[in-house]
N, C-alpha and C. Protein backbone atom coordinates (compact mmCIF):
# COMPACT_ATOMS: atom_id res chain seq x y z
N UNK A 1 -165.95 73.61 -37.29
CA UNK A 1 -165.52 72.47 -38.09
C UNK A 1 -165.60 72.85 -39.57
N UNK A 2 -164.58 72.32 -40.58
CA UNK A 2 -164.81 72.86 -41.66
C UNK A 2 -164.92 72.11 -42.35
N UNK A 3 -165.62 72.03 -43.45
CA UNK A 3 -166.73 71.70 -45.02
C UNK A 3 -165.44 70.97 -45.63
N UNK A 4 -165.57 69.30 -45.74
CA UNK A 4 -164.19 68.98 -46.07
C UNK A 4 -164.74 68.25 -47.79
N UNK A 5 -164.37 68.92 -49.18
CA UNK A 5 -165.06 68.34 -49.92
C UNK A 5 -164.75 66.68 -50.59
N UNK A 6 -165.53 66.13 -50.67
CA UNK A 6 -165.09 64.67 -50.75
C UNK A 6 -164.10 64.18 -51.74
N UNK A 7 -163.77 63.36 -51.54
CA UNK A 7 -162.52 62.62 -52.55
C UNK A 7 -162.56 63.03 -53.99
N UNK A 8 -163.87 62.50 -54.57
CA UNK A 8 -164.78 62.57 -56.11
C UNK A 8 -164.63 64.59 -56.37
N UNK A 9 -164.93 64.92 -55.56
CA UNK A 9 -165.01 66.48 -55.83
C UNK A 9 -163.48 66.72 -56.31
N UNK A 10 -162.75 66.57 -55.56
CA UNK A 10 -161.50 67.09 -55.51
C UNK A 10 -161.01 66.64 -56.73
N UNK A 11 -161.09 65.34 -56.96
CA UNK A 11 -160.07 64.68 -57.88
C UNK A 11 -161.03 65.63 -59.04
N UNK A 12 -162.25 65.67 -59.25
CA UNK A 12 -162.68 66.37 -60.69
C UNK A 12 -162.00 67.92 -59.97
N UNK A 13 -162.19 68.36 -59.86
CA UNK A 13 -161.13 69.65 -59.69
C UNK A 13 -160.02 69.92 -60.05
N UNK A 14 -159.14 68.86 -59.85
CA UNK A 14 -157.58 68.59 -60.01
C UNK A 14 -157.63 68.25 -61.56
N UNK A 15 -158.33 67.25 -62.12
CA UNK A 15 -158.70 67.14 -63.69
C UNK A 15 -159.06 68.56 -64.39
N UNK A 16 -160.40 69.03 -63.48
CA UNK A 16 -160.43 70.85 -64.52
C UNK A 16 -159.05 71.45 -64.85
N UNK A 17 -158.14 71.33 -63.36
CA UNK A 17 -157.24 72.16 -63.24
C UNK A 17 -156.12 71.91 -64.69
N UNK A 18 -156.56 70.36 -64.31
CA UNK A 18 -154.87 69.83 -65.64
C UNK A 18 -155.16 70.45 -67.01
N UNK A 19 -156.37 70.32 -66.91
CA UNK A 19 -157.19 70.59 -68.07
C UNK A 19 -156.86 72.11 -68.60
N UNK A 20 -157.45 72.65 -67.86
CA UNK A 20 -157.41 73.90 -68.11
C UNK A 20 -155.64 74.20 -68.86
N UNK A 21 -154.50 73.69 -67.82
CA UNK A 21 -153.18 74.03 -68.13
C UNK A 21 -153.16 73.26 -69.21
N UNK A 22 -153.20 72.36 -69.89
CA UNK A 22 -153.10 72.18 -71.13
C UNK A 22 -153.86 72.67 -72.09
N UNK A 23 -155.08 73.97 -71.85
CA UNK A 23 -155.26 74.52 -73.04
C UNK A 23 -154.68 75.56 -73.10
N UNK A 24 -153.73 76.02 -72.18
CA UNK A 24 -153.61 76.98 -71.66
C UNK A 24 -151.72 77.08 -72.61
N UNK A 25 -151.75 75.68 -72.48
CA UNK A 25 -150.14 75.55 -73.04
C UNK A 25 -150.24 75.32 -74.67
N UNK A 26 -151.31 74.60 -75.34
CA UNK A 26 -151.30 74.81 -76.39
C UNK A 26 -151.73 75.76 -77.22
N UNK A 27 -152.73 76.83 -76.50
CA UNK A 27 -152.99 77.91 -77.01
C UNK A 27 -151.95 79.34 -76.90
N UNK A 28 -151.08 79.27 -76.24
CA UNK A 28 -149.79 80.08 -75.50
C UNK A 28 -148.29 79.78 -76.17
N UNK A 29 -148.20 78.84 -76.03
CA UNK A 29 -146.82 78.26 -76.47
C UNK A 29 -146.83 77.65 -78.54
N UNK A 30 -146.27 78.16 -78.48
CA UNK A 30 -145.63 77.89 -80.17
C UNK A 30 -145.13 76.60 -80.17
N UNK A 31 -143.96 76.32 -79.50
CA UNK A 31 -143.37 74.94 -79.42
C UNK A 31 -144.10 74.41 -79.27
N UNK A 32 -145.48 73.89 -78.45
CA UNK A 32 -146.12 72.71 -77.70
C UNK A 32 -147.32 73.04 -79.43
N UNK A 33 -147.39 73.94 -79.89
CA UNK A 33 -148.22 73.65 -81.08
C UNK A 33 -147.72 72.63 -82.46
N UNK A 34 -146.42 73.30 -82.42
CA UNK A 34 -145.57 72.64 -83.39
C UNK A 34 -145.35 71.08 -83.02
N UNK A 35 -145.48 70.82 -81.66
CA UNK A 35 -145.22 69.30 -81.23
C UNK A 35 -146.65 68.89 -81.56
N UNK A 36 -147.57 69.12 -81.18
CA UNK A 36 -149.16 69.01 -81.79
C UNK A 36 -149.30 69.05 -83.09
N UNK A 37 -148.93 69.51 -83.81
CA UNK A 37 -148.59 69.34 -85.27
C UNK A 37 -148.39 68.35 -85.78
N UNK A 38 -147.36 67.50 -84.94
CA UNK A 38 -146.49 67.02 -85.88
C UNK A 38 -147.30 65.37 -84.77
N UNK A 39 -148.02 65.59 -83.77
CA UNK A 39 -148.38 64.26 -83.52
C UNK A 39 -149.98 64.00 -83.98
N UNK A 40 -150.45 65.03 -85.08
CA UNK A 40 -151.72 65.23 -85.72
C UNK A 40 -151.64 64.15 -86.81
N UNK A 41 -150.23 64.82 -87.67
CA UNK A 41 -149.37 64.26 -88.38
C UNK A 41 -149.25 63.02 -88.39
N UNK A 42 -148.18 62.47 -87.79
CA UNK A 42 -147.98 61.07 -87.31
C UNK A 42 -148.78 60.33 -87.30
N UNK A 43 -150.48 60.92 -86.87
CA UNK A 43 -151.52 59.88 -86.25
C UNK A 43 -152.42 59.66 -87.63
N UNK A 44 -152.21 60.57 -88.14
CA UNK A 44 -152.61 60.59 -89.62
C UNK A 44 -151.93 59.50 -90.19
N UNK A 45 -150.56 59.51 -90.50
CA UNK A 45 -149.81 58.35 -91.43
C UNK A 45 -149.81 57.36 -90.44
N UNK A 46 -150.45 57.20 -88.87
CA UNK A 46 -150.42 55.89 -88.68
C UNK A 46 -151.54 55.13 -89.62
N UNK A 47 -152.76 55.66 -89.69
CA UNK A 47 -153.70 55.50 -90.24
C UNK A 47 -153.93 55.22 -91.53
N UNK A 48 -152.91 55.83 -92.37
CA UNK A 48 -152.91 55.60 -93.65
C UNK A 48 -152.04 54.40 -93.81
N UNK A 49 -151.18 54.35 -92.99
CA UNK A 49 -150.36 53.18 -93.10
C UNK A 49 -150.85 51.72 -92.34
N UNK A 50 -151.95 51.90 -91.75
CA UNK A 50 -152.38 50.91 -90.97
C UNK A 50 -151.21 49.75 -90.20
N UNK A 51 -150.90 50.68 -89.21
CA UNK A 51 -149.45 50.16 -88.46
C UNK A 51 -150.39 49.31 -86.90
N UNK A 52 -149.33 48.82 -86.70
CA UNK A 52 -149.50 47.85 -85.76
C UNK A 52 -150.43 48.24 -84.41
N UNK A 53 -150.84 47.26 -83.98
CA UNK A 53 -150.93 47.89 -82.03
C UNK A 53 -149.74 48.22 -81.66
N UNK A 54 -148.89 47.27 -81.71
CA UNK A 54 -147.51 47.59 -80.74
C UNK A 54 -146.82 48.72 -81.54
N UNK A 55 -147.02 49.13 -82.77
CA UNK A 55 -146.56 50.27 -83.27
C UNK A 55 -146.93 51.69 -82.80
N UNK A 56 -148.71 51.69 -82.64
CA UNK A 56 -149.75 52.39 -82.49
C UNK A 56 -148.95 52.81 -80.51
N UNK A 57 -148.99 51.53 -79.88
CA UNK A 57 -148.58 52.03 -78.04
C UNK A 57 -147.58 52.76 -78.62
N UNK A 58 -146.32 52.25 -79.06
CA UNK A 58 -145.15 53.08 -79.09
C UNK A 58 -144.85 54.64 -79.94
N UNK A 59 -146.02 54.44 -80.54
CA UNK A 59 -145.90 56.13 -81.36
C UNK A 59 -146.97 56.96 -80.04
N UNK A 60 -147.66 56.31 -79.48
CA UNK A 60 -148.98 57.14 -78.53
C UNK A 60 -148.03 57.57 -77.76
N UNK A 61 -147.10 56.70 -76.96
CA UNK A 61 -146.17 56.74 -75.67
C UNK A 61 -144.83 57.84 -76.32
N UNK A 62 -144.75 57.93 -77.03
CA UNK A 62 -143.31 58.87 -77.76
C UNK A 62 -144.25 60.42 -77.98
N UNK A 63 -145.36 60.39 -78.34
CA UNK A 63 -145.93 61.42 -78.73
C UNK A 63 -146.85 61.98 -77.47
N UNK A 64 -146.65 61.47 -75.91
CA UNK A 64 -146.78 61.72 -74.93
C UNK A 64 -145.72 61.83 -74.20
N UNK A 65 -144.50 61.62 -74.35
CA UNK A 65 -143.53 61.81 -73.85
C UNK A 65 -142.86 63.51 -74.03
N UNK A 66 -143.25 63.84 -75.73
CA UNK A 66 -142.61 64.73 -75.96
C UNK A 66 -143.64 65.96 -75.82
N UNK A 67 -144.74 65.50 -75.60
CA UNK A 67 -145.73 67.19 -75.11
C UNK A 67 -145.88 67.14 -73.33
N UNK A 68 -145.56 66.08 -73.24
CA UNK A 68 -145.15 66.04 -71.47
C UNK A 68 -143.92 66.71 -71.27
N UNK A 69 -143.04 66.27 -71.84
CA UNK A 69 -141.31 67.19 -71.28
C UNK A 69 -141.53 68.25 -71.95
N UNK A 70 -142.23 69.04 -72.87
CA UNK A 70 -142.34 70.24 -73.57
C UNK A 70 -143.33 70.95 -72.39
N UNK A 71 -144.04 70.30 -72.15
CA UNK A 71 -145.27 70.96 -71.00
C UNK A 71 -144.44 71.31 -69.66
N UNK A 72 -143.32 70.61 -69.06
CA UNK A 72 -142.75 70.82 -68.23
C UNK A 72 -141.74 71.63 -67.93
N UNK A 73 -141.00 71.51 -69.63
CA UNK A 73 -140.18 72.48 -70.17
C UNK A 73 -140.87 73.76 -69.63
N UNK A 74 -141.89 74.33 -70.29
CA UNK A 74 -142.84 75.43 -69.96
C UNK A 74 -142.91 76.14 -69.09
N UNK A 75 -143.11 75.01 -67.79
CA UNK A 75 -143.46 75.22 -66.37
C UNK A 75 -142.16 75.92 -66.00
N UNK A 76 -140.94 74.92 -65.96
CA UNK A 76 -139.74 74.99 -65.83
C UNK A 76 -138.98 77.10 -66.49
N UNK A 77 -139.44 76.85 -66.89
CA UNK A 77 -138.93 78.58 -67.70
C UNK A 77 -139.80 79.36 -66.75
N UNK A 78 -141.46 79.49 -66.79
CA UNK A 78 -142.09 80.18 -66.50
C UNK A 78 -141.52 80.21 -64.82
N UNK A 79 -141.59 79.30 -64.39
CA UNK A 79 -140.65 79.55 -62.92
C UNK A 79 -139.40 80.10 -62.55
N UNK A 80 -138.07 79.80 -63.54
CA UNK A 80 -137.46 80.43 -63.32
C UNK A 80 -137.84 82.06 -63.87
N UNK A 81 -138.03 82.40 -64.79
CA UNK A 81 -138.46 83.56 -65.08
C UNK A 81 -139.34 83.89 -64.03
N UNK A 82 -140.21 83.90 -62.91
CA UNK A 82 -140.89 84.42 -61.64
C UNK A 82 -139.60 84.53 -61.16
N UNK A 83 -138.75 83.44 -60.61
CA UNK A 83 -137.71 83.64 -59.45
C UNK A 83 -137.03 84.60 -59.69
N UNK A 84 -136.16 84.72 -61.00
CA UNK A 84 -135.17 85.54 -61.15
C UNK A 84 -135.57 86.01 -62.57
N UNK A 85 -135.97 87.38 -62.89
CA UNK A 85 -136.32 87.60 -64.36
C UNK A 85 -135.32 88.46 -64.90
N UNK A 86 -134.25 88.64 -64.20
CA UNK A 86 -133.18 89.15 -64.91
C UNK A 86 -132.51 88.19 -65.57
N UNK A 87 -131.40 88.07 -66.47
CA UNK A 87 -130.23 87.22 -66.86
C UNK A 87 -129.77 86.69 -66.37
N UNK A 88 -129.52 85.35 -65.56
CA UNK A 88 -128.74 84.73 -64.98
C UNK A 88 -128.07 83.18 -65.32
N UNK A 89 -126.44 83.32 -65.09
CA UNK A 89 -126.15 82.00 -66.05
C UNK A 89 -126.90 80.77 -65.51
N UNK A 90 -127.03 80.53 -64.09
CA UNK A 90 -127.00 79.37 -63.30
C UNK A 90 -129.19 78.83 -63.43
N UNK A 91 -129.75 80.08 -63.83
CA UNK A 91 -131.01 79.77 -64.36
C UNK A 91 -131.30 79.59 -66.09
N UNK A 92 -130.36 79.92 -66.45
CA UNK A 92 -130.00 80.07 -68.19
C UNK A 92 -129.82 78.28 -68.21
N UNK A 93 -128.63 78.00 -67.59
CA UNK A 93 -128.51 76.24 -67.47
C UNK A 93 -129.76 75.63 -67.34
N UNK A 94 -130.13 75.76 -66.01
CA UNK A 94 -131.57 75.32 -65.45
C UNK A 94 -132.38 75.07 -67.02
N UNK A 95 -132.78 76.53 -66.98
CA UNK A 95 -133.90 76.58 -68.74
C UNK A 95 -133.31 75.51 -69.52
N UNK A 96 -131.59 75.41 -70.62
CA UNK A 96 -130.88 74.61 -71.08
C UNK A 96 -131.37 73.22 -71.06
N UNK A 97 -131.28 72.91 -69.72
CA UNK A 97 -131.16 71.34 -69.26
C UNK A 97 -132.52 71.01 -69.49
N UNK A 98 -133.27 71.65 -69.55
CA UNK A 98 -135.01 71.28 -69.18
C UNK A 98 -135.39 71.15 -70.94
N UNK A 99 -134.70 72.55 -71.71
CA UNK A 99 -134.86 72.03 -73.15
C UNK A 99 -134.60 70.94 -73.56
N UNK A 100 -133.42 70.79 -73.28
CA UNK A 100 -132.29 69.63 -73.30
C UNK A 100 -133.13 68.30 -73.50
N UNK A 101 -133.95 68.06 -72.54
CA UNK A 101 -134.90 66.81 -71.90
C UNK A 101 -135.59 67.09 -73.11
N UNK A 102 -136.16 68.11 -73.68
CA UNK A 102 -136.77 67.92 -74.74
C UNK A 102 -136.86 67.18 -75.94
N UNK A 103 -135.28 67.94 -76.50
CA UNK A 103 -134.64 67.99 -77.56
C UNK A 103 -134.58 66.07 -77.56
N UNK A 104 -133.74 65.82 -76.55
CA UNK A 104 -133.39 64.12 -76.48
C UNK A 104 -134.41 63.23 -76.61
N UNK A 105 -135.85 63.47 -76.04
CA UNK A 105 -137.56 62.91 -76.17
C UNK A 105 -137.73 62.73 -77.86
N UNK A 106 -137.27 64.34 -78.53
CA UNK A 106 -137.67 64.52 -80.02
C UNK A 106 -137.14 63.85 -80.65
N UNK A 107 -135.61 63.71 -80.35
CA UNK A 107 -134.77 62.41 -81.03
C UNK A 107 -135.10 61.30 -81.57
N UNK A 108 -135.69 60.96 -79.80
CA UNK A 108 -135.65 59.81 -79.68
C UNK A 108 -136.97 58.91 -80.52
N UNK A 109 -138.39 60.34 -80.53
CA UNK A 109 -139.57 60.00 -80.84
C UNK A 109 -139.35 60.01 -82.94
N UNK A 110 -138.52 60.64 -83.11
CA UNK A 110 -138.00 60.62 -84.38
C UNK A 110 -138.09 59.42 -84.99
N UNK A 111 -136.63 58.81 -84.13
CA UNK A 111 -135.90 57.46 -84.59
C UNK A 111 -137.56 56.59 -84.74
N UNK A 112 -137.70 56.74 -83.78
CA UNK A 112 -139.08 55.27 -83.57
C UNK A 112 -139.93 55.42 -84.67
N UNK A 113 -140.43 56.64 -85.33
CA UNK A 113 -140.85 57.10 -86.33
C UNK A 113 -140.18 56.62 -87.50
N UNK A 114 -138.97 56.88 -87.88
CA UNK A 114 -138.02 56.55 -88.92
C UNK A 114 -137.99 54.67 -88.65
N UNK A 115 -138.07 54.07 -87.75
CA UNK A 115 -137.94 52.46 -87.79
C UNK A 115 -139.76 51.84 -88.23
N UNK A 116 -140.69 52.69 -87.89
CA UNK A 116 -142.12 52.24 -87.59
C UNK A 116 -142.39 52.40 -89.55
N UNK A 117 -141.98 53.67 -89.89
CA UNK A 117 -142.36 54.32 -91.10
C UNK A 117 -141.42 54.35 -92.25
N UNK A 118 -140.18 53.78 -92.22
CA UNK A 118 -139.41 53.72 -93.45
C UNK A 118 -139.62 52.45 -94.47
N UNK A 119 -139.78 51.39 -93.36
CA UNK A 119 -140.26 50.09 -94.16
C UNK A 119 -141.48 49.89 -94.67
N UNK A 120 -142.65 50.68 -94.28
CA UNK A 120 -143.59 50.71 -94.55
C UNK A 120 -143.67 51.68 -96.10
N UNK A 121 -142.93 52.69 -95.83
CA UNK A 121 -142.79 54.06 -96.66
C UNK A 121 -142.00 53.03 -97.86
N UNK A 122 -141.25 52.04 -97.77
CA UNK A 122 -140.29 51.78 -98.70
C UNK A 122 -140.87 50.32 -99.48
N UNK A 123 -142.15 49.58 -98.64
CA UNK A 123 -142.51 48.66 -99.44
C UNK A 123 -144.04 49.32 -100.56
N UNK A 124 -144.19 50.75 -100.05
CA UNK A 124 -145.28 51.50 -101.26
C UNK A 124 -144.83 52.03 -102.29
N UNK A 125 -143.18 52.20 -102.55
CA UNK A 125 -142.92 52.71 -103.69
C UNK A 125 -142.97 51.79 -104.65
């Protein structure tokens, strides 16, 4: 019969594990630093600007959105690069599309930035 470890064990295991891959991605990856950067940033001028709760969820949730699809992005490359590490167009797309998801997150976490922080930015001058 075999040693089955309990629920509590496992799930802290699965936490080390996440854990671990996210130091693993911000100490490795350039992009996922530069996105860390810039939500260091942000959390800074929320602060100085003393912005809302509902401002505060929606910059937390945009600035988790975009080191989540960047983190996946990651995954996404590092896999195809195992499968096929030569040149290939149809994994070149794959990579593309997965940036892609990125790029559209950054946009999008932009704009919300530019609506949260221009009026604020424009009633201190």
């Amino acid at each position: 019969m075999q040693n089955k470890e309990s629920f509590l064990s496992n799930r802290l295991k699965s936490v080390g594990y996440a854990f671990k891959g996210a130091i693993h991605l911000i100490k490795t990856e350039a992009s996922i630093k530069i996105q860390v950067f810039c939500a260091i940033g942000i959390t800074i001028a929320g602060f100085y600007f003393d912005i809302s709760r509902t401002e505060w969820l929606f910059q937390i949730a945009f600035i988790a959105l975009v080191l989540c699809l960047e983190g996946m992005n990651t995954a996404i490359e590092y896999l195809a690069d195992f499968i096929h590490p030569e040149r290939h167009d149809t994994i070149g797309k794959i990579k593309d599309i997965a940036a892609g998801s990125v790029f559209i997150a950054a946009i999008a976490a932009a704009v919300a930035a530019l609506v949260i922080y221009l009026p604020k930015i424009a009633e201190s001058v």
